[in-house]
N, C-alpha and C. Protein backbone atom coordinates (compact mmCIF):
# COMPACT_ATOMS: atom_id res chain seq x y z
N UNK A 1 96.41 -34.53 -51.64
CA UNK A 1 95.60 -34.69 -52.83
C UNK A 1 94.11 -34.69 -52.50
N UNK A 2 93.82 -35.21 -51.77
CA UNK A 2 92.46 -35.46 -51.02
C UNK A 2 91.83 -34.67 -50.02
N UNK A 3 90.67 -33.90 -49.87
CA UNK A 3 90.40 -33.31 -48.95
C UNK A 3 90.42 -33.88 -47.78
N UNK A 4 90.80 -33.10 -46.89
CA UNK A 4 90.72 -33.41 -45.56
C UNK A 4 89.13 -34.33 -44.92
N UNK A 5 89.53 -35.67 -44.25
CA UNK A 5 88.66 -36.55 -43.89
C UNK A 5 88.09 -35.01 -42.74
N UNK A 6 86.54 -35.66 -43.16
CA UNK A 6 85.73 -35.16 -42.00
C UNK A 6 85.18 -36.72 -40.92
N UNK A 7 84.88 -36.02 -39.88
CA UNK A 7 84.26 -37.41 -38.64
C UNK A 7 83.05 -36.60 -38.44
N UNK A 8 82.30 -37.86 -37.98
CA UNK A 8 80.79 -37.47 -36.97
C UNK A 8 81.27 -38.28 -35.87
N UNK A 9 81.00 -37.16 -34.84
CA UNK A 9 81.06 -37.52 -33.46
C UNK A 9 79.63 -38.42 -33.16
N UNK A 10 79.01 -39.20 -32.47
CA UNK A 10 77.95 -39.82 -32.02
C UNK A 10 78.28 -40.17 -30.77
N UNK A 11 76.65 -39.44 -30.24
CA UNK A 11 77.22 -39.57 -28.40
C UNK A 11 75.79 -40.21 -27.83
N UNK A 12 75.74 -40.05 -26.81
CA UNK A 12 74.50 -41.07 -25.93
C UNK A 12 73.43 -39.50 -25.71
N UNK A 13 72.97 -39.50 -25.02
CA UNK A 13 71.29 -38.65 -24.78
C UNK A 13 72.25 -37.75 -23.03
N UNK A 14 73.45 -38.51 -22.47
CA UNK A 14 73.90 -37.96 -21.59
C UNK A 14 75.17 -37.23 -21.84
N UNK A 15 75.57 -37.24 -23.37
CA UNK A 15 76.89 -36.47 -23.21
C UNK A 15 78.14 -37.70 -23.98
N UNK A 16 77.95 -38.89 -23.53
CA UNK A 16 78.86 -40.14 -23.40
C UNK A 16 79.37 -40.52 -24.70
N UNK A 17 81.15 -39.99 -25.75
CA UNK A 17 80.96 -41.05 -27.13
C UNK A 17 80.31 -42.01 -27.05
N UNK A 18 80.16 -42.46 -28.43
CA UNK A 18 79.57 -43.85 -28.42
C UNK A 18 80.57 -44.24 -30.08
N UNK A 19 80.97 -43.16 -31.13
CA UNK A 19 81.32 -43.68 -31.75
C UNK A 19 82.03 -42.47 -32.76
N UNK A 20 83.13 -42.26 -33.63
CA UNK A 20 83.00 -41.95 -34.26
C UNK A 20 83.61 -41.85 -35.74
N UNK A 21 82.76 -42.15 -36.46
CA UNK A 21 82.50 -42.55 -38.07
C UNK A 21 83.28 -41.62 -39.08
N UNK A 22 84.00 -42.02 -39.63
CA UNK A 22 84.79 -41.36 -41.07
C UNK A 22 84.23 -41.11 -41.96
N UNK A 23 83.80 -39.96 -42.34
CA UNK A 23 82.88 -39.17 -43.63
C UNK A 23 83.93 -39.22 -45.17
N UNK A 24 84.00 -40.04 -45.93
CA UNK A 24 84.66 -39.63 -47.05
C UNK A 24 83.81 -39.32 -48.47
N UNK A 25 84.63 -38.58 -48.44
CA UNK A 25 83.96 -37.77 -49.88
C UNK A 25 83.82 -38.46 -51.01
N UNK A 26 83.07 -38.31 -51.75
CA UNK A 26 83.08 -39.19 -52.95
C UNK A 26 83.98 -39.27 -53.34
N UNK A 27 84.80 -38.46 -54.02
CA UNK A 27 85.72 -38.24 -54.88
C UNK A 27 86.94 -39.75 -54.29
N UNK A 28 87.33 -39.57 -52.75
CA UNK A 28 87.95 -40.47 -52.18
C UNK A 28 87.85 -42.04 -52.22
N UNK A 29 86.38 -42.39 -52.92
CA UNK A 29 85.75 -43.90 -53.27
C UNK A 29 86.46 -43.66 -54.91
N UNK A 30 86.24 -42.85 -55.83
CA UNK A 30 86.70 -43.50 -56.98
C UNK A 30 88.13 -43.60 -57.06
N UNK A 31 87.93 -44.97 -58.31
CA UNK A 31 89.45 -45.22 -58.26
C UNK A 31 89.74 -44.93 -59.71
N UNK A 32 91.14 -44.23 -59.77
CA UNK A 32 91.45 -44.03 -60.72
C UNK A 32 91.22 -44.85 -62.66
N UNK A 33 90.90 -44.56 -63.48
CA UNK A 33 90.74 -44.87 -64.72
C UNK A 33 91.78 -45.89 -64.75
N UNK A 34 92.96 -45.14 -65.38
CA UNK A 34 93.75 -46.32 -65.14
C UNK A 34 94.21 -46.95 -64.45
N UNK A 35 94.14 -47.29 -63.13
CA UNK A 35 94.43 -47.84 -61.86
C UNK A 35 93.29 -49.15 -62.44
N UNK A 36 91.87 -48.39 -62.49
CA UNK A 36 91.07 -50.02 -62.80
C UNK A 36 91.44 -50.78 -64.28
N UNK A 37 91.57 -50.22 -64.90
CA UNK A 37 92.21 -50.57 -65.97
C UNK A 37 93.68 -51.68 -66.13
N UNK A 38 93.95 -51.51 -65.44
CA UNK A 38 95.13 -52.00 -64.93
C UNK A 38 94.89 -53.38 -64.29
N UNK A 39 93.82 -52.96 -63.20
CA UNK A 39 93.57 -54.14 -62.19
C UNK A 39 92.60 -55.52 -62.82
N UNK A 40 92.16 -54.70 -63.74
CA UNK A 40 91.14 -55.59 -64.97
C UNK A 40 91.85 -56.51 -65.67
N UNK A 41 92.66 -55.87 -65.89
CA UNK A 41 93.81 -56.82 -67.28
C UNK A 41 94.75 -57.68 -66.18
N UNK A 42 95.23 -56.80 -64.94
CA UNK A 42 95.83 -58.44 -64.41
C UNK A 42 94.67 -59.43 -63.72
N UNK A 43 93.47 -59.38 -63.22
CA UNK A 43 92.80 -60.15 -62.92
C UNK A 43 92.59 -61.05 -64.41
N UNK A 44 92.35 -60.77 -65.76
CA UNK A 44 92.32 -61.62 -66.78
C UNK A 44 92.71 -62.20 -66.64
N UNK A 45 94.64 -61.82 -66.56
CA UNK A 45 95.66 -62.87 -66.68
C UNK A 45 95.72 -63.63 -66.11
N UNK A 46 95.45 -63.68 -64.37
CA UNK A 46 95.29 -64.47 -63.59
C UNK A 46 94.08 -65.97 -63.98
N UNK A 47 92.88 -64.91 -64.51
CA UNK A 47 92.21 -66.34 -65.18
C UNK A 47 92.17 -67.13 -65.90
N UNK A 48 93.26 -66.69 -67.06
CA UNK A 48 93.80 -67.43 -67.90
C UNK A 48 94.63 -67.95 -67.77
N UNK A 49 95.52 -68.21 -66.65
CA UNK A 49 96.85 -68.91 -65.96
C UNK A 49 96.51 -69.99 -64.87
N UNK A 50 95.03 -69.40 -64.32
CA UNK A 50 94.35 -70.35 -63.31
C UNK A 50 94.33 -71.87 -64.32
N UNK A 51 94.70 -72.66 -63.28
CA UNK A 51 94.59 -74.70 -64.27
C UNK A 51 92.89 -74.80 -63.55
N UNK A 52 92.50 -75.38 -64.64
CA UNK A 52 91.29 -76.19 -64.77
C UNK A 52 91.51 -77.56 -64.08
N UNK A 53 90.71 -77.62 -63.07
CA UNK A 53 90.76 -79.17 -62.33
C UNK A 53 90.44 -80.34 -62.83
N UNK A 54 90.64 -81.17 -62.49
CA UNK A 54 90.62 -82.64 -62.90
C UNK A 54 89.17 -83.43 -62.23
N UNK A 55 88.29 -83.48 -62.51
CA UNK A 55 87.25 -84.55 -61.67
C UNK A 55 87.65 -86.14 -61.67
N UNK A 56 87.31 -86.64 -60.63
CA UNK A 56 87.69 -87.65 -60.34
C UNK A 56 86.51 -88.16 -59.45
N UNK A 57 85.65 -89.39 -59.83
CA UNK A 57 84.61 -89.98 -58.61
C UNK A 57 85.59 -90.88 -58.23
N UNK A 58 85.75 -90.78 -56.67
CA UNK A 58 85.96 -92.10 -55.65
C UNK A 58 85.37 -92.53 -54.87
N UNK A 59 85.50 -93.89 -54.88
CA UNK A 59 84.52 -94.80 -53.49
C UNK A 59 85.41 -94.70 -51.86
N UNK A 60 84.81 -93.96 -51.06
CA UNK A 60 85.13 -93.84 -50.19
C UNK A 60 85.19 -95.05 -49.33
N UNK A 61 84.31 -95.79 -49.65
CA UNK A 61 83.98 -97.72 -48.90
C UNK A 61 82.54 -97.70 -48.93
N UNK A 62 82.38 -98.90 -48.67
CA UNK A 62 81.40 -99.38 -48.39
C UNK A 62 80.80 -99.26 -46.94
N UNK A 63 81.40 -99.32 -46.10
CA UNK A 63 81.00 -99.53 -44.73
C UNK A 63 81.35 -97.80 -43.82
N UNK A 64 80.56 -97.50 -43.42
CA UNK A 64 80.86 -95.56 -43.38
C UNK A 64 82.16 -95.54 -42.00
N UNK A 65 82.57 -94.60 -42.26
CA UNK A 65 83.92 -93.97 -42.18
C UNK A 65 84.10 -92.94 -41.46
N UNK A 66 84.97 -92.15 -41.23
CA UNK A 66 85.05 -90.68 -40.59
C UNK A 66 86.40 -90.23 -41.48
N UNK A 67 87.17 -90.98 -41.71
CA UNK A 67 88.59 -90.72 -42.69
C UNK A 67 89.01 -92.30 -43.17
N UNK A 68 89.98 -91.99 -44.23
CA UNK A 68 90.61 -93.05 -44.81
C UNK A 68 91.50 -91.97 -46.04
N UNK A 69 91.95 -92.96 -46.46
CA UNK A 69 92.77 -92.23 -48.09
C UNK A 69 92.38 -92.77 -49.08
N UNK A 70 93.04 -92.58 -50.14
CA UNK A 70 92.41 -93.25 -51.51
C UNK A 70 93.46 -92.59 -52.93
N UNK A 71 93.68 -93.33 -53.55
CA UNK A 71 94.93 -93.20 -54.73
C UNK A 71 94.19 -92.07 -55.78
N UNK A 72 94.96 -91.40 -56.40
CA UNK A 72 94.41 -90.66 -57.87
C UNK A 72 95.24 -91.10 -58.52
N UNK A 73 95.23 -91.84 -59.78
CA UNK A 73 96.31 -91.57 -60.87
C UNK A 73 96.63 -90.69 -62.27
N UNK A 74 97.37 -90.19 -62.37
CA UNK A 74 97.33 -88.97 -63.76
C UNK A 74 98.84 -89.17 -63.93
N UNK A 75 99.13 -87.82 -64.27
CA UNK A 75 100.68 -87.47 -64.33
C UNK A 75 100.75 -86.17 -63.43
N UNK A 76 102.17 -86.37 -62.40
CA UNK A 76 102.18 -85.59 -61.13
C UNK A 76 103.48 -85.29 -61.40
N UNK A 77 103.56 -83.87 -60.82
CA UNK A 77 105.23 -83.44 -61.05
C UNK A 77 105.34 -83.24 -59.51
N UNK A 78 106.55 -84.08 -58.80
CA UNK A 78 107.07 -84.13 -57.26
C UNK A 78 107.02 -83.35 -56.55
N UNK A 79 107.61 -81.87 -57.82
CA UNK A 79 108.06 -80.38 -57.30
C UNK A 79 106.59 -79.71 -57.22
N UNK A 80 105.83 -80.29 -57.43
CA UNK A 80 104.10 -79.20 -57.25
C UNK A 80 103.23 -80.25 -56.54
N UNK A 81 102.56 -78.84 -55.64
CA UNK A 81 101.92 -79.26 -54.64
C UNK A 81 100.48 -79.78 -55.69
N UNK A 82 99.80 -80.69 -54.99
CA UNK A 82 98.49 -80.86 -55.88
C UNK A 82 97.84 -80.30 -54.83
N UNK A 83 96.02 -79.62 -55.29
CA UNK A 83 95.17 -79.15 -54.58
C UNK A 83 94.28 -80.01 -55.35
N UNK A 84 93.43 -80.32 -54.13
CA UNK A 84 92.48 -81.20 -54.34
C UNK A 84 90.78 -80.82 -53.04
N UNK A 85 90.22 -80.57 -53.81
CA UNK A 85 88.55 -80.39 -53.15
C UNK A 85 87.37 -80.93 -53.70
N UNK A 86 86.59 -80.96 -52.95
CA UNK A 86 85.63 -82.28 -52.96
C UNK A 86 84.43 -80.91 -53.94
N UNK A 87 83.91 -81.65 -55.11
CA UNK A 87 83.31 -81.34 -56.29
C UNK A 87 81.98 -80.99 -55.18
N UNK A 88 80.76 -80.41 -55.98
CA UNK A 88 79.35 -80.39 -54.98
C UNK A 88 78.70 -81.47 -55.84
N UNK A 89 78.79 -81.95 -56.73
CA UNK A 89 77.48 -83.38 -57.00
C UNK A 89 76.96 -83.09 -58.51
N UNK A 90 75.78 -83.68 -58.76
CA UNK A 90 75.69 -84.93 -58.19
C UNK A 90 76.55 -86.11 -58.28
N UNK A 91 76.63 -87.25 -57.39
CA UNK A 91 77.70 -88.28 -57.07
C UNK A 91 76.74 -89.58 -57.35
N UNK A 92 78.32 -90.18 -58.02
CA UNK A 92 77.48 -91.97 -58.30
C UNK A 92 76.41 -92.61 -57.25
N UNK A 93 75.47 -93.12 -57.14
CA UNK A 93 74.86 -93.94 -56.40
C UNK A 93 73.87 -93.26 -55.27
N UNK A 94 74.10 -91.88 -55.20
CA UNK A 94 73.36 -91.08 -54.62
C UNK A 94 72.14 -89.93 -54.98
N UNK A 95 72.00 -89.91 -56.15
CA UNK A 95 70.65 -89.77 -56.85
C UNK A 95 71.27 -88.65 -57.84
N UNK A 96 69.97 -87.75 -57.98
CA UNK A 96 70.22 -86.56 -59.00
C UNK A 96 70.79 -84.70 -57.94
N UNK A 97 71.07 -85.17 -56.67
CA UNK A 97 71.19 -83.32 -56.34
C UNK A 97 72.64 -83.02 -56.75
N UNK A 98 72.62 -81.71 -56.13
CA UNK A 98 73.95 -81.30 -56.41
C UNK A 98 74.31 -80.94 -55.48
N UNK A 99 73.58 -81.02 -53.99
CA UNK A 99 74.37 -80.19 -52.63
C UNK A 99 74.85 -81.48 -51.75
N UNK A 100 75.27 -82.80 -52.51
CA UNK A 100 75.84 -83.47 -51.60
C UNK A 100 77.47 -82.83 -50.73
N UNK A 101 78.03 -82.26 -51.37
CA UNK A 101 79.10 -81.18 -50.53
C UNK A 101 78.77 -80.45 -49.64
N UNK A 102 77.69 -80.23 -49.66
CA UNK A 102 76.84 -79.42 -48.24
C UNK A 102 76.16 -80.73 -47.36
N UNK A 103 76.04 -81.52 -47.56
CA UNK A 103 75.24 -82.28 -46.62
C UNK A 103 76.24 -82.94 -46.24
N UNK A 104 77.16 -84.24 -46.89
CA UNK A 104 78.55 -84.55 -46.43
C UNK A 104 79.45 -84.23 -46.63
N UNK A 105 80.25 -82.80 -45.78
CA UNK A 105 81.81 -82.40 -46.32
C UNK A 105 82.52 -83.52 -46.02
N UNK A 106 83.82 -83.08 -47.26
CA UNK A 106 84.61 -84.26 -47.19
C UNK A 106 85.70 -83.39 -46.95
N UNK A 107 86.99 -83.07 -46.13
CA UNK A 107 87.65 -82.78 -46.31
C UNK A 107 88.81 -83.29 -46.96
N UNK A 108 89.73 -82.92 -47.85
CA UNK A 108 90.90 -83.79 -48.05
C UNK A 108 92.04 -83.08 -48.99
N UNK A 109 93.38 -83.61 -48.63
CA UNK A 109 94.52 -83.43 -49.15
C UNK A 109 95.48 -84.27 -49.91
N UNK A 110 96.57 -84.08 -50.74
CA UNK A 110 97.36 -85.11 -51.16
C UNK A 110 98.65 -84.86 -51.29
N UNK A 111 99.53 -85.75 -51.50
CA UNK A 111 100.54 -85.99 -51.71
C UNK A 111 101.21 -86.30 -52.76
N UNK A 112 102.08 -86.39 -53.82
CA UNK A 112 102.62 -86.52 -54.78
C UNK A 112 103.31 -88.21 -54.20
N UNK A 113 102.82 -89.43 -54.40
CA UNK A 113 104.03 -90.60 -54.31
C UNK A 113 104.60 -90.63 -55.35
N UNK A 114 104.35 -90.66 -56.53
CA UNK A 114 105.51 -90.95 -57.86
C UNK A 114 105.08 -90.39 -58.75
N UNK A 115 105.03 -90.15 -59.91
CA UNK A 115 104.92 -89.68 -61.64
C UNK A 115 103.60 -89.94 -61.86
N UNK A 116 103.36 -90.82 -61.43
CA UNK A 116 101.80 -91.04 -61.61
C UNK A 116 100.39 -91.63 -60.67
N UNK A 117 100.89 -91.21 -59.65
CA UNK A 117 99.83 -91.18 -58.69
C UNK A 117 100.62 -90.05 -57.35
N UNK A 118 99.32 -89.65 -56.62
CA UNK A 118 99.01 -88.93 -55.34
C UNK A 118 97.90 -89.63 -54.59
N UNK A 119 98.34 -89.42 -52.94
CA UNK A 119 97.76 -90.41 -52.08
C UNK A 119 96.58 -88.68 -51.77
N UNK A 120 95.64 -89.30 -51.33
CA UNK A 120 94.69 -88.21 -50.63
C UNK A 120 94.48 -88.82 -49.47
N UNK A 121 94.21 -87.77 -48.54
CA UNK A 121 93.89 -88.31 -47.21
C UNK A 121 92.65 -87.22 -47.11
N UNK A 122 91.40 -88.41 -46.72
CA UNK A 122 90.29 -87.63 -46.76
C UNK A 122 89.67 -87.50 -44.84
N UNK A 123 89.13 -86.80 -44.76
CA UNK A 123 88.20 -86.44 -43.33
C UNK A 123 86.77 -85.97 -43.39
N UNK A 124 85.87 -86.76 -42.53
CA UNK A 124 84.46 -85.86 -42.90
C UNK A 124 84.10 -85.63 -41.11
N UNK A 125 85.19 -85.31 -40.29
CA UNK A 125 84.92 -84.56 -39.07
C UNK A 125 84.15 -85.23 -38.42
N UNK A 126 83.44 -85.62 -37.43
CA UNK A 126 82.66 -86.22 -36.88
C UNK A 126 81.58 -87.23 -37.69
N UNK A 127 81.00 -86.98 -38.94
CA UNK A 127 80.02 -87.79 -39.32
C UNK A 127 80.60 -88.95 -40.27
N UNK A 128 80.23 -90.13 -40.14
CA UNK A 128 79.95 -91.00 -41.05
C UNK A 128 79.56 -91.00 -42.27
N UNK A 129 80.54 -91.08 -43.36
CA UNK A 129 80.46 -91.44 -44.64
C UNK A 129 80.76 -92.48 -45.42
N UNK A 130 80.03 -92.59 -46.64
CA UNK A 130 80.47 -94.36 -47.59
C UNK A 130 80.11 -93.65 -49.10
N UNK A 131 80.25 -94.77 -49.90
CA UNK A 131 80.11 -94.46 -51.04
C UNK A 131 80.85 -93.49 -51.77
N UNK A 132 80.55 -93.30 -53.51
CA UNK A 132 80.83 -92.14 -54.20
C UNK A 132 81.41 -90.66 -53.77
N UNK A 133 82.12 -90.59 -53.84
CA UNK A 133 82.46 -89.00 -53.94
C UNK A 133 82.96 -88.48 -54.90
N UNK A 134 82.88 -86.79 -55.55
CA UNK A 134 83.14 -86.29 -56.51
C UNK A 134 84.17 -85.19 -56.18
N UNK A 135 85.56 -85.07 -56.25
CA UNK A 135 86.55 -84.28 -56.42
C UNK A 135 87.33 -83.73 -57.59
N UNK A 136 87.59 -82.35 -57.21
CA UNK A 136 88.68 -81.69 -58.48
C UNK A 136 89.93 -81.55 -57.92
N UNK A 137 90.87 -81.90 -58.62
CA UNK A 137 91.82 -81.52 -58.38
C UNK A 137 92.76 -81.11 -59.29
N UNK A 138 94.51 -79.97 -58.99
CA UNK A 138 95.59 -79.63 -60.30
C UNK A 138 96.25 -79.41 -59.23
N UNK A 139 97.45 -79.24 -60.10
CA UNK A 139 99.04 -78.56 -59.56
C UNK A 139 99.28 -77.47 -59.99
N UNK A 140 99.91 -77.06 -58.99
CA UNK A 140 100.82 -75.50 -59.36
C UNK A 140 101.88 -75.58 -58.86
């Protein structure tokens, strides 16, 4: 269907490859009408099926940390995993920015214990953290 790929050879000043590069034709970059058409309407669907997260501020402690856990309560179904990531700000007690997620990552995960709570287990890797934090989290 496609014309035959052309190459450029690229060599050194002595003769030596150095590289050579795949020439495609325009025609070979577009993508079909309905092919994007297609790919449009399932990316929609996908965004309209994507769950909207839950915010949640937690106190990590008072006294700084490197990990610990900490409870969420809602309604949790056993059979779905929850995803849970730390919001960017701004966070209780720590002023007005919004790049506290860039200055202290928090890492963390959870668990489903019963119908209405999940345990998180949080990590911030080598540095010391306390206070407020801002997370989203849903199930699928």
């Amino acid at each position: 269907m496609y014309p035959e790929e052309r190459v450029i050879n690229t060599r050194l000043a002595d003769g030596r490859p150095v590289a050579t590069v795949p020439v495609l034709d325009a025609q070979q970059d577009d993508i079909p009408v309905d092919l994007l058409a297609k790919l449009v309407a399932i990316f929609k669907l996908l965004l309209a099926a994507w769950p909207v997260g839950i915010a949640v501020s937690v106190n990590l402690g008072s006294s700084p940390a490197i990990a610990g856990t900490f409870n969420i309560t809602g309604t949790f179904d056993a059979t779905k995993k929850v995803f849970i990531s730390q919001a960017s700000g701004p966070y209780t007690g720590k002023g007005t920015r919004s790049d506290e997620a860039e200055m202290d990552f928090v890492s963390v995960s959870a668990e489903v214990i019963n119908a209405t709570t999940a345990r998180c287990y949080w990590n911030s890797g080598d540095q010391f953290v306390a206070g407020y934090f801002s997370f989203n989290y849903y199930q699928l």
